[in-house]
C-alpha atoms as a PDB file:
ATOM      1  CA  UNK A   1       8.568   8.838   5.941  1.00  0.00           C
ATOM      2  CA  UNK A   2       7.458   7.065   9.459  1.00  0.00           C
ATOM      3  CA  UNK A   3       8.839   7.313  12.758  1.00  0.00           C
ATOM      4  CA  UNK A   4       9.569   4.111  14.371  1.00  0.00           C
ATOM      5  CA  UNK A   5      11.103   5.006  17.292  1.00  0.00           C
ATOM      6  CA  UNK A   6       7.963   4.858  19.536  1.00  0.00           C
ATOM      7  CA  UNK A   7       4.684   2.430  19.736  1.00  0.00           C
ATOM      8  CA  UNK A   8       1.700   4.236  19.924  1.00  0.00           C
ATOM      9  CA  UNK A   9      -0.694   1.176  19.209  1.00  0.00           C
ATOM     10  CA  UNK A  10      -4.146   3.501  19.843  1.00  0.00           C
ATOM     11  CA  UNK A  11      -3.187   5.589  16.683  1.00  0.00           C
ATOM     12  CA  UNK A  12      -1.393   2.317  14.921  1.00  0.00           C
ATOM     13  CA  UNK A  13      -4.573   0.526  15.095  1.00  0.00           C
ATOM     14  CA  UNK A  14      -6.971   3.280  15.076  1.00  0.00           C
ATOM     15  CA  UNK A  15      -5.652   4.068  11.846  1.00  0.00           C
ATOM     16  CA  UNK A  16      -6.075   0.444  10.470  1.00  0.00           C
ATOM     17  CA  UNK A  17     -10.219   1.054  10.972  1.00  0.00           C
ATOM     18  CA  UNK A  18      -9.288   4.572   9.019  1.00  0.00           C
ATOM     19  CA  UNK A  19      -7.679   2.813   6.195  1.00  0.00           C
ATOM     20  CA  UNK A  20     -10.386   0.235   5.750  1.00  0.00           C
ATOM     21  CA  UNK A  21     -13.212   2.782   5.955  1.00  0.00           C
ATOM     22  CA  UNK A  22     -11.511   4.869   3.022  1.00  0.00           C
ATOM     23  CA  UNK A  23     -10.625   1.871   1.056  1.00  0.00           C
ATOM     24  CA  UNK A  24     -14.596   0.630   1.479  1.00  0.00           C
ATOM     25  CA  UNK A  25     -15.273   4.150   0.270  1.00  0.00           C
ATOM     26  CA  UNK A  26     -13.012   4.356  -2.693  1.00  0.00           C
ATOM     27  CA  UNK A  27     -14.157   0.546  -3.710  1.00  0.00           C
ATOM     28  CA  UNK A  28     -17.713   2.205  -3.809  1.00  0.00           C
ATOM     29  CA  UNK A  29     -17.125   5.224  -5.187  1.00  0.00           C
ATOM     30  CA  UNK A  30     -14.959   3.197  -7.886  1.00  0.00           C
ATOM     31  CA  UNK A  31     -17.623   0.968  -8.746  1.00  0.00           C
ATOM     32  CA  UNK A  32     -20.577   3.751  -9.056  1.00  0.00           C
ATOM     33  CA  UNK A  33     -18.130   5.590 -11.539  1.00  0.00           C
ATOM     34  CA  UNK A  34     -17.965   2.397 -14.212  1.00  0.00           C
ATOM     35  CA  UNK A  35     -21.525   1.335 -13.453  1.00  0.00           C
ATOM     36  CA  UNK A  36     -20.993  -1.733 -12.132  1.00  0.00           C
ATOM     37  CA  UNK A  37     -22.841  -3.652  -9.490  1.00  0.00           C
ATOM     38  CA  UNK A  38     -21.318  -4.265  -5.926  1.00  0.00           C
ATOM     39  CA  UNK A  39     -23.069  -7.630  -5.044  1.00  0.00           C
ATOM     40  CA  UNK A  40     -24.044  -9.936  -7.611  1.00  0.00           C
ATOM     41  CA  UNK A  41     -25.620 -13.519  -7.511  1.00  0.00           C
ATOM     42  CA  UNK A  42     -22.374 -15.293  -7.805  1.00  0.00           C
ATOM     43  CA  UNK A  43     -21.247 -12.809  -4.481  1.00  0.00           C
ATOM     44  CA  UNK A  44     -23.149 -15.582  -3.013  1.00  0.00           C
ATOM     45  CA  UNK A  45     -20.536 -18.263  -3.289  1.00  0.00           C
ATOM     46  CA  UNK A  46     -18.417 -16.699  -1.133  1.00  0.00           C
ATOM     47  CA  UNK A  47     -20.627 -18.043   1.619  1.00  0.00           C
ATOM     48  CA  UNK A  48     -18.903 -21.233   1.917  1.00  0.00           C
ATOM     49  CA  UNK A  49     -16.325 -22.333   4.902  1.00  0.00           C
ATOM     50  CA  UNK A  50     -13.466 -23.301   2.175  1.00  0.00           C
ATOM     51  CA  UNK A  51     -13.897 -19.692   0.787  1.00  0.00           C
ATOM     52  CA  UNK A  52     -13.753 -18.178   4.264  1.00  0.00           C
ATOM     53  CA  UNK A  53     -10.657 -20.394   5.227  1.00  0.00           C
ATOM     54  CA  UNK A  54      -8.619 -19.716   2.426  1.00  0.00           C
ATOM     55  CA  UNK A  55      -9.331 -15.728   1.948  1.00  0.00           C
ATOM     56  CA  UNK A  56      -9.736 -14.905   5.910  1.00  0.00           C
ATOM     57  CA  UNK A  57      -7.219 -17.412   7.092  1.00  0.00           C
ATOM     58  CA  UNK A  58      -4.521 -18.507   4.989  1.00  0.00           C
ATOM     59  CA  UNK A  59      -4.361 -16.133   2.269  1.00  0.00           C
ATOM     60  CA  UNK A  60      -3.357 -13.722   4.640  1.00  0.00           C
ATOM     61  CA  UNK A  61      -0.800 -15.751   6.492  1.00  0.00           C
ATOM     62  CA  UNK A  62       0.468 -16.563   3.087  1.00  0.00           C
ATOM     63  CA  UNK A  63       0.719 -13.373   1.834  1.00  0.00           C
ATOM     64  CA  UNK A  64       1.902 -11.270   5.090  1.00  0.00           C
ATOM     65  CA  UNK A  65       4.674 -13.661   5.530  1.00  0.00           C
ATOM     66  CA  UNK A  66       5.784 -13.715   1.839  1.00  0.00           C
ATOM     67  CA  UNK A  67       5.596 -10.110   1.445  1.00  0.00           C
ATOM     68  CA  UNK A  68       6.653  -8.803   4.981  1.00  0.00           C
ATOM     69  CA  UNK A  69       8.364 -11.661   6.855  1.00  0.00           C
ATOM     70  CA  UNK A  70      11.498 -10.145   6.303  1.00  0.00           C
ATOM     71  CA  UNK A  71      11.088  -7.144   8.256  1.00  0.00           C
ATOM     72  CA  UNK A  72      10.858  -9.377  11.207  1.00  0.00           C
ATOM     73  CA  UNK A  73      13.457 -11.948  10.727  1.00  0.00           C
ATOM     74  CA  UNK A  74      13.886 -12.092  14.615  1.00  0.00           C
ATOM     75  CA  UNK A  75      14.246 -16.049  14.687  1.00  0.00           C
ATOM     76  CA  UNK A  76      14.672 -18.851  12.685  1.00  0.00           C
ATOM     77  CA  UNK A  77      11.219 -19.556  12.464  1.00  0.00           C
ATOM     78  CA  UNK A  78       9.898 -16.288  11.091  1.00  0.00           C
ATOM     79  CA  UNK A  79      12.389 -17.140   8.174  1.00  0.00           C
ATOM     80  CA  UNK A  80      11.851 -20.202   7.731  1.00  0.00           C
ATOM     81  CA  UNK A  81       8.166 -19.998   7.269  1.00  0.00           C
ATOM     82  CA  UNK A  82       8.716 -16.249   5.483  1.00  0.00           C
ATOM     83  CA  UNK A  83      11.067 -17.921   2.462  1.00  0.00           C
ATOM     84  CA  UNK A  84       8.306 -20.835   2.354  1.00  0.00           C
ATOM     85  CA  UNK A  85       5.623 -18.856   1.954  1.00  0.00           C
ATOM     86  CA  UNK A  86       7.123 -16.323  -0.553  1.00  0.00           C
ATOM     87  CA  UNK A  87       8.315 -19.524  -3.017  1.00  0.00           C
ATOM     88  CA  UNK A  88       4.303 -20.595  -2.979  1.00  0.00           C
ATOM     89  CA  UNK A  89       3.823 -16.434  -3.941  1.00  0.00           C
ATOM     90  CA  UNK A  90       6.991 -17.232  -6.623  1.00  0.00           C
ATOM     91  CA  UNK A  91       5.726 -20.446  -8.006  1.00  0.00           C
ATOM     92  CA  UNK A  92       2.308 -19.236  -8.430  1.00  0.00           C
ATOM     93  CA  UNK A  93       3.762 -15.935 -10.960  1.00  0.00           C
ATOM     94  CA  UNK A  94       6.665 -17.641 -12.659  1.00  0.00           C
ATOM     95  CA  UNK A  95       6.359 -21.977 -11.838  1.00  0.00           C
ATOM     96  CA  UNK A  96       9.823 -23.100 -12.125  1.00  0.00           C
ATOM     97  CA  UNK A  97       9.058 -24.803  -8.513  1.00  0.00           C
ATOM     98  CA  UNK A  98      12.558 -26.499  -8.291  1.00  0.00           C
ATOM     99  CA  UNK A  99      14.217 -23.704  -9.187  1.00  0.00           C
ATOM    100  CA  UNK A 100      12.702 -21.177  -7.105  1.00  0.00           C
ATOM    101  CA  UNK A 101      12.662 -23.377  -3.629  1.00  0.00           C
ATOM    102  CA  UNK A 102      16.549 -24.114  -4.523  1.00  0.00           C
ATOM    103  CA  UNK A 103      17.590 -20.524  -4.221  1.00  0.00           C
ATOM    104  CA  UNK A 104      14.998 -19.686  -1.186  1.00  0.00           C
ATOM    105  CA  UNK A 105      16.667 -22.718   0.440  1.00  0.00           C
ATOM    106  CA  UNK A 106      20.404 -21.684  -0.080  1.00  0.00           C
ATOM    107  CA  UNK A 107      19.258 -18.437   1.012  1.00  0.00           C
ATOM    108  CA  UNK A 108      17.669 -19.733   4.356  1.00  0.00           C
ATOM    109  CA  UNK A 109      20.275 -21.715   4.848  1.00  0.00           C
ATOM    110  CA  UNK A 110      22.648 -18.484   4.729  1.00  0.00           C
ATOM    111  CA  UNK A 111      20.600 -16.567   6.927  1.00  0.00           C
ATOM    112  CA  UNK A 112      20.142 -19.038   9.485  1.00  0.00           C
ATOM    113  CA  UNK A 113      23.995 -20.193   9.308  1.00  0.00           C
ATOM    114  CA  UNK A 114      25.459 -16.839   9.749  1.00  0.00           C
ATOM    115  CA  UNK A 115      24.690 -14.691  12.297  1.00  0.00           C
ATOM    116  CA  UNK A 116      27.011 -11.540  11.049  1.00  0.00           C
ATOM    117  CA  UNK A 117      25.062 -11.880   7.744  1.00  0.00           C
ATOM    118  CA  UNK A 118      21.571 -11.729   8.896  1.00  0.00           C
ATOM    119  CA  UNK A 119      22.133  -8.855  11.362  1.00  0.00           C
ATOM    120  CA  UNK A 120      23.608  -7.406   8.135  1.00  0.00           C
ATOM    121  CA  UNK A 121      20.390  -8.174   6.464  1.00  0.00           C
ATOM    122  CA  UNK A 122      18.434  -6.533   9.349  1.00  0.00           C
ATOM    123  CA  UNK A 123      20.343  -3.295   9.508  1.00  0.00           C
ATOM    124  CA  UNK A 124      19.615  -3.123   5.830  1.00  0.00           C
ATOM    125  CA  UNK A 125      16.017  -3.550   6.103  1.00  0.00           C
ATOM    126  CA  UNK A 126      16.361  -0.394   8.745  1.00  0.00           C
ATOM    127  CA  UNK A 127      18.113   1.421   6.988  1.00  0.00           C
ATOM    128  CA  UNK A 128      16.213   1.192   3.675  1.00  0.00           C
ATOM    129  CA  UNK A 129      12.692   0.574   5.625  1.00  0.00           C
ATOM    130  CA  UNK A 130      10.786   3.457   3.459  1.00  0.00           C
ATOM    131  CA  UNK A 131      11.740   2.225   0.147  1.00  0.00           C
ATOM    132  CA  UNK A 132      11.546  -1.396   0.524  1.00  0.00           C
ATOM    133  CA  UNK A 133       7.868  -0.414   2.443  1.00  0.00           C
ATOM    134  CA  UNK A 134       6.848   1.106  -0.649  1.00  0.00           C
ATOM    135  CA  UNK A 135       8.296  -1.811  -3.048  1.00  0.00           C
ATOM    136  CA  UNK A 136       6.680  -4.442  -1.060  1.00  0.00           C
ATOM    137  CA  UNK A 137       3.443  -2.578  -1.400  1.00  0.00           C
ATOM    138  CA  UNK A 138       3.570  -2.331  -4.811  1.00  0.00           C
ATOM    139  CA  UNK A 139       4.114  -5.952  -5.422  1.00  0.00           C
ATOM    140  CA  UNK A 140       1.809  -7.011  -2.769  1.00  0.00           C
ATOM    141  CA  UNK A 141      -1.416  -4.812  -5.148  1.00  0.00           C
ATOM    142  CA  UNK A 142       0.188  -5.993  -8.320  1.00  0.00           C
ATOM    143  CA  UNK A 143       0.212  -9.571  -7.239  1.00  0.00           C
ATOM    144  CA  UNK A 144      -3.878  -8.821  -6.804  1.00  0.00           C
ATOM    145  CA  UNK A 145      -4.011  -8.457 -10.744  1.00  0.00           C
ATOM    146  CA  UNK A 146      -4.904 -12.404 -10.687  1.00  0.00           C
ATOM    147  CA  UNK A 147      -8.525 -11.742  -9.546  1.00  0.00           C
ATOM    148  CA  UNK A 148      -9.246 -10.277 -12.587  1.00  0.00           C
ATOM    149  CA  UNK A 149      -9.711 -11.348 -16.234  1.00  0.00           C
ATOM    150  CA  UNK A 150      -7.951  -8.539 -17.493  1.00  0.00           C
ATOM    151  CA  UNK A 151      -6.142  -5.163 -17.011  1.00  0.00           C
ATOM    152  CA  UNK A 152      -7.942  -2.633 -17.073  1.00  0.00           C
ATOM    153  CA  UNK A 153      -8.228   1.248 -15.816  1.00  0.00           C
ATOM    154  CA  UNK A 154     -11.023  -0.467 -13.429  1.00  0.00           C
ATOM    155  CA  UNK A 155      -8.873  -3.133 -12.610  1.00  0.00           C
ATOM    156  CA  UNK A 156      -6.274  -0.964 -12.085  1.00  0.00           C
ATOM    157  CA  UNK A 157      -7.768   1.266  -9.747  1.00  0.00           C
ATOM    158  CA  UNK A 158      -9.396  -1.832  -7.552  1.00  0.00           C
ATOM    159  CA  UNK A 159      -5.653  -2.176  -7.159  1.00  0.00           C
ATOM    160  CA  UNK A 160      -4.938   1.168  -4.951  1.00  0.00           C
ATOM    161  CA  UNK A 161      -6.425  -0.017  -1.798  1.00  0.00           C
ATOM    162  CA  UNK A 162      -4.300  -2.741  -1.882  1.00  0.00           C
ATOM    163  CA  UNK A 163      -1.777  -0.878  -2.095  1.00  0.00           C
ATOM    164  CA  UNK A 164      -2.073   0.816   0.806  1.00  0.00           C
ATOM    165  CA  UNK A 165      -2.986  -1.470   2.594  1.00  0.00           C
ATOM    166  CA  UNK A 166       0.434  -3.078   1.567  1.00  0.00           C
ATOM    167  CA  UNK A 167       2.095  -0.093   3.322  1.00  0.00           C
ATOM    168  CA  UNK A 168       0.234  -0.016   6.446  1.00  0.00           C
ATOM    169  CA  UNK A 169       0.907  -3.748   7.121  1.00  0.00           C
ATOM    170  CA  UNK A 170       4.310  -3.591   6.216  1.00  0.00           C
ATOM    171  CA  UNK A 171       4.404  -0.499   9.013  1.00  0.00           C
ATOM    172  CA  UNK A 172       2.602  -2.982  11.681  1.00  0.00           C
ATOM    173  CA  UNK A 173       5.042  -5.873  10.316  1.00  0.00           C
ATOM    174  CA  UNK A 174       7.978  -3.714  11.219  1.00  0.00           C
ATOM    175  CA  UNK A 175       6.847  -2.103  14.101  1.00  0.00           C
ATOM    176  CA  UNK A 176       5.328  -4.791  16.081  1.00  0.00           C
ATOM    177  CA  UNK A 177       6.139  -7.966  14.562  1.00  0.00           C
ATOM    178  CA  UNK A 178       4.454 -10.276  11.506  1.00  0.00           C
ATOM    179  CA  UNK A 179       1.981 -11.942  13.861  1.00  0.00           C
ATOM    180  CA  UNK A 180       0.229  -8.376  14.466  1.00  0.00           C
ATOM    181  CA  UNK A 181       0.064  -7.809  10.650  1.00  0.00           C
ATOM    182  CA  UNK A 182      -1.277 -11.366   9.695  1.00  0.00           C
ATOM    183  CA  UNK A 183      -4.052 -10.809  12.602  1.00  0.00           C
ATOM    184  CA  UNK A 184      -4.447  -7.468  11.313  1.00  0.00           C
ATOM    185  CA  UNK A 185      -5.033  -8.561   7.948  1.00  0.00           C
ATOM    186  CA  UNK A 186      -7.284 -11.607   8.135  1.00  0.00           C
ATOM    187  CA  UNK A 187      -9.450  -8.941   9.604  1.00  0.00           C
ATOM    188  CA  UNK A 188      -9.571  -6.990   6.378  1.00  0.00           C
ATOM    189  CA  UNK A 189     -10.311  -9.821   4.498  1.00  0.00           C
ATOM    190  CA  UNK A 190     -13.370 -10.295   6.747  1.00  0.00           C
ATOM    191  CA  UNK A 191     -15.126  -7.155   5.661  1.00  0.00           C
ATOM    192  CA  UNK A 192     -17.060  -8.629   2.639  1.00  0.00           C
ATOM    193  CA  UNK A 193     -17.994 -11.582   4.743  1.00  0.00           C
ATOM    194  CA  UNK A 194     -19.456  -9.391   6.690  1.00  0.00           C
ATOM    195  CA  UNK A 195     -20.843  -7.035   4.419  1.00  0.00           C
ATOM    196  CA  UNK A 196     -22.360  -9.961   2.292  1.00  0.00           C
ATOM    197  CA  UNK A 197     -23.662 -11.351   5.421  1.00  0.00           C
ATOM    198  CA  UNK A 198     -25.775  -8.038   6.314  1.00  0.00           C
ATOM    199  CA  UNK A 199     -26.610  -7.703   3.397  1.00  0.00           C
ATOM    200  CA  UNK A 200     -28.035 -11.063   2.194  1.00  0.00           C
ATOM    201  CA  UNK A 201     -29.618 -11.709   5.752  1.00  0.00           C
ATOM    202  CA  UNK A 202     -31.320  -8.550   5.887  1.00  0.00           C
END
């Protein structure tokens, strides 16, 4: 499915302003089908420094290291911080806090105690890169179905670009470490700052 071999970070990120053009279209396009507006009044209280913090800054962290940490586990950091943030992404679906940092601990702990196993776990990730990609993904759009009141075919649909986004970070996360991902992704989640911005200033 990708070629890793090579970096080629002018098509990499070139196709990261790709991506977020199409998914701005589709959002649109979406949104004109089911007759619903794109801005309303309460668009407005996004325009607050503890909305852009948590959505631009550590939403993303959150969620990049929870849902692609792993294919970076090159130190004991990245894994540390990875299994931390993925039991906040755990306890937020299913609660059962003690429960759920107990096994990401005794997990950690493995990984960090045993060399052989984690370059196990490594050469699994390689080896099975396309399908976990794809998994991830899936989980990371699916984990979106919180910002709505209910499911829906709308719903459902406002789900796809996250989904692909979910791929193409997972392919930066992979291919040139978490850190570019995370950056990568706060960006994203910029866009309707931005686009609120122009449009509410204008």
């Amino acid at each position: 499915m990708f070629e890793l071999e090579e970096k080629n970070r002018l098509f990499d990120f070139s196709l990261f302003i790709v991506l977020t053009l199409f998914s701005v279209f589709f959002i649109i396009v979406v949104y004109r089908i089911y007759d619903k507006p794109l801005f309303d009044g309460e668009s407005m209280d996004m325009f607050n420094w503890g909305k852009f913090f948590s959505i631009c800054i550590l939403l993303p962290i959150i969620e990049e290291f929870a849902f692609r940490g792993f294919f970076s586990f090159s130190n004991s950091v990245v894994i540390i911080f990875s299994l931390l943030c993925l039991g906040i992404v755990l306890y937020t679906f299913l609660g059962q806090a003690l429960i759920v940092f107990t096994i990401l601990f005794i997990v950690g702990m493995v990984l960090l105690k045993n060399e052989k196993i984690l370059l196990s776990f490594n050469e699994f990730i390689g080896v099975n890169f396309n399908i976990l990609l794809i998994i991830t993904a899936f989980l990371f759009s699916i984990g979106h179905i919180k910002n709505y009141e209910e499911v829906t075919v709308f719903t459902s649909l406002m789900l796809f670009p996250r989904f692909i986004s979910g791929v193409y970070f997972g392919y930066i996360a992979y291919k040139y470490g978490i850190l570019q991902s995370t950056i990568l992704h706060m960006l994203n989640n910029l866009l309707p700052f931005v686009i609120l911005f122009i449009k509410y200033k204008s």
